[in-house]
Protein backbone atom coordinates (compact mmCIF):
# COMPACT_ATOMS: atom_id res chain seq x y z
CA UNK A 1 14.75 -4.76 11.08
CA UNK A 2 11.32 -6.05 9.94
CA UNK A 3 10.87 -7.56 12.92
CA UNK A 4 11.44 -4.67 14.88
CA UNK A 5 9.29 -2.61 12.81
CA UNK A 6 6.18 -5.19 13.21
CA UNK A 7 6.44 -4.80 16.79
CA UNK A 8 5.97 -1.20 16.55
CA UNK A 9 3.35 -1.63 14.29
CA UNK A 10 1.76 -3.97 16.70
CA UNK A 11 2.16 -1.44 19.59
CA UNK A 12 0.65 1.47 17.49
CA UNK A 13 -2.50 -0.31 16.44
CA UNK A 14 -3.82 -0.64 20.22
CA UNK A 15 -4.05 3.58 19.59
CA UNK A 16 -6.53 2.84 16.43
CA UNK A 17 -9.81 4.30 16.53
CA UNK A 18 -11.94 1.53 15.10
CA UNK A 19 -15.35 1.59 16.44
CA UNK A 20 -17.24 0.41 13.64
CA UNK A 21 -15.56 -2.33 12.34
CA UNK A 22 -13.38 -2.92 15.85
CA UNK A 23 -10.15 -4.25 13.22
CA UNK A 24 -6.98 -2.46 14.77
CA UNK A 25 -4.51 -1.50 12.21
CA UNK A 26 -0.78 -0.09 13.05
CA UNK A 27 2.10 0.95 10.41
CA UNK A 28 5.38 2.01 11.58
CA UNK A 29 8.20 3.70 8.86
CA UNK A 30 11.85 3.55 9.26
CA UNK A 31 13.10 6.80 7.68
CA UNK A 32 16.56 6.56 5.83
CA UNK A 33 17.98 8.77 8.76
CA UNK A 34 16.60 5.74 11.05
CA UNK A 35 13.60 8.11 12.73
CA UNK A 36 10.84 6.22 13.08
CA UNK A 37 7.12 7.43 12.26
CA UNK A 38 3.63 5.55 13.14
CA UNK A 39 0.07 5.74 12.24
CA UNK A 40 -2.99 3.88 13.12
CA UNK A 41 -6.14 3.52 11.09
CA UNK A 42 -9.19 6.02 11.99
CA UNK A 43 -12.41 5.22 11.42
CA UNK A 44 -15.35 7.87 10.70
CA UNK A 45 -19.29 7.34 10.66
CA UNK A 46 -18.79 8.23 6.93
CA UNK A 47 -17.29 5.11 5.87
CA UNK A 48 -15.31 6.64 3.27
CA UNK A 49 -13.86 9.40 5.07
CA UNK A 50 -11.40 7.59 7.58
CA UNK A 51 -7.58 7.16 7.46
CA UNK A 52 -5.30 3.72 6.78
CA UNK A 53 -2.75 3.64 9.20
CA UNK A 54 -0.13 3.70 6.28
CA UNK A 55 -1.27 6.52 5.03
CA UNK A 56 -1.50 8.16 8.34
CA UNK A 57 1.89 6.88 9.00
CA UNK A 58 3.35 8.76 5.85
CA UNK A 59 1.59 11.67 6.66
CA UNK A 60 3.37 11.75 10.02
CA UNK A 61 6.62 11.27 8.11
CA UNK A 62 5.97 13.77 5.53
CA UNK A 63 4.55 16.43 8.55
CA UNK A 64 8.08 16.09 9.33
CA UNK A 65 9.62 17.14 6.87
CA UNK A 66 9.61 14.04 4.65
CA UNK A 67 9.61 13.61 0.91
CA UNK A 68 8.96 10.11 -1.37
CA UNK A 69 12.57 8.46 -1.35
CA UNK A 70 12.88 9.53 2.23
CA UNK A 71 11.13 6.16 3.84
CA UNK A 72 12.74 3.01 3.52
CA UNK A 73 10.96 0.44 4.97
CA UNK A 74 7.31 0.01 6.60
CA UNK A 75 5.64 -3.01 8.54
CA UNK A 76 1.67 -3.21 8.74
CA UNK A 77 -0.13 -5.52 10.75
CA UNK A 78 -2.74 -6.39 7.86
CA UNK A 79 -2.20 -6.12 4.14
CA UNK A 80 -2.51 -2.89 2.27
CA UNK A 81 -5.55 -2.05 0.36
CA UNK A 82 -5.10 -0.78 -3.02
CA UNK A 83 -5.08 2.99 -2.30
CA UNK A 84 -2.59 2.50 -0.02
CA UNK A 85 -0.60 0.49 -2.37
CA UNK A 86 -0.73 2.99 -4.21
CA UNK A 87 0.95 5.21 -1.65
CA UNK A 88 3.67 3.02 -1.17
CA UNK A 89 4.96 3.02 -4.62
CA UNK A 90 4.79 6.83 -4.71
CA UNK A 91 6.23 7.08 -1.74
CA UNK A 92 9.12 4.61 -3.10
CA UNK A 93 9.66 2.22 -0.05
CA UNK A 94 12.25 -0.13 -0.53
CA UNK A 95 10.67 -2.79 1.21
CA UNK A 96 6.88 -3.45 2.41
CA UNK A 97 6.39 -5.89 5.89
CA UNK A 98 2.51 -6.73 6.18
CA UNK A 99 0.60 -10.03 8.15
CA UNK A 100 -1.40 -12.07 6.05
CA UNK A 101 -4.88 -12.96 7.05
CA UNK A 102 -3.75 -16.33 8.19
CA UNK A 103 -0.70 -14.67 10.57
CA UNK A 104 1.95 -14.99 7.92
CA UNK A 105 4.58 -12.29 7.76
CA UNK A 106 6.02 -11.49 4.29
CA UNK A 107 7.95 -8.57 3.22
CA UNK A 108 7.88 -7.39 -0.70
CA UNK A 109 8.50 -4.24 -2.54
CA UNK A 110 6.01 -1.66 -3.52
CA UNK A 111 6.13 -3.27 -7.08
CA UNK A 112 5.28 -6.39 -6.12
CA UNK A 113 2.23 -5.39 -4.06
CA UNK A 114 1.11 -3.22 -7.04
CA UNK A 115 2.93 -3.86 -10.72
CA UNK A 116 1.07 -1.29 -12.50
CA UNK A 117 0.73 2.05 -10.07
CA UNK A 118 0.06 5.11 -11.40
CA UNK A 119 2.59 7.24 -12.01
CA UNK A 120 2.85 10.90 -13.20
């Protein structure tokens, strides 16, 4: 399935809007009920203000109708930043597919990519 996922993921990114720093990121979430949701990063003039395509993946799922618990797996072309690590603990992912800088594929769980998230 991770493969799969990746692919999509792939697919998605050539829809980023990355003028400024021209890196193309997809996501794409399997949803327990086997929908599938993608996102892209989006880039804004101020820096701070664009979107991760994880986190614009989730918000896709959770426009749908989607809670935390409800995702089970998600593939990203590059690795997470922290915020978005963040994200994927909350959101409780089983399992987390990313490419390493050097092309490697790995898949891990939320609490390996963060060990210490925040929690409420």
């Amino acid at each position: 399935m991770s493969v799969e996922l990746l692919a999509a993921a792939d697919d998605a990114a050539q829809s980023a809007y990355a003028p400024y720093s021209n890196f193309l990121v997809g996501a794409a979430a399997r949803a327990r009920d086997g929908r599938l949701f993608t996102g892209v990063n989006v880039e804004n003039a101020a820096y701070p203000l664009g979107i991760c395509a994880e986190r614009c993946c989730v918000g896709a799922a959770a426009t749908a109708g989607l809670k935390p618990g409800g995702l089970e797996e998600i593939a990203i072309t590059a690795s997470p930043c922290g915020g978005c690590r963040q994200w994927l603990a909350e959101w409780r992912f089983d399992r987390v597919t990313y490419r390493r800088g050097n092309g490697e594929v790995v898949t891990v769980t939320p609490a390996d990519l963060l060990p210490d998230s925040f929690v409420l």
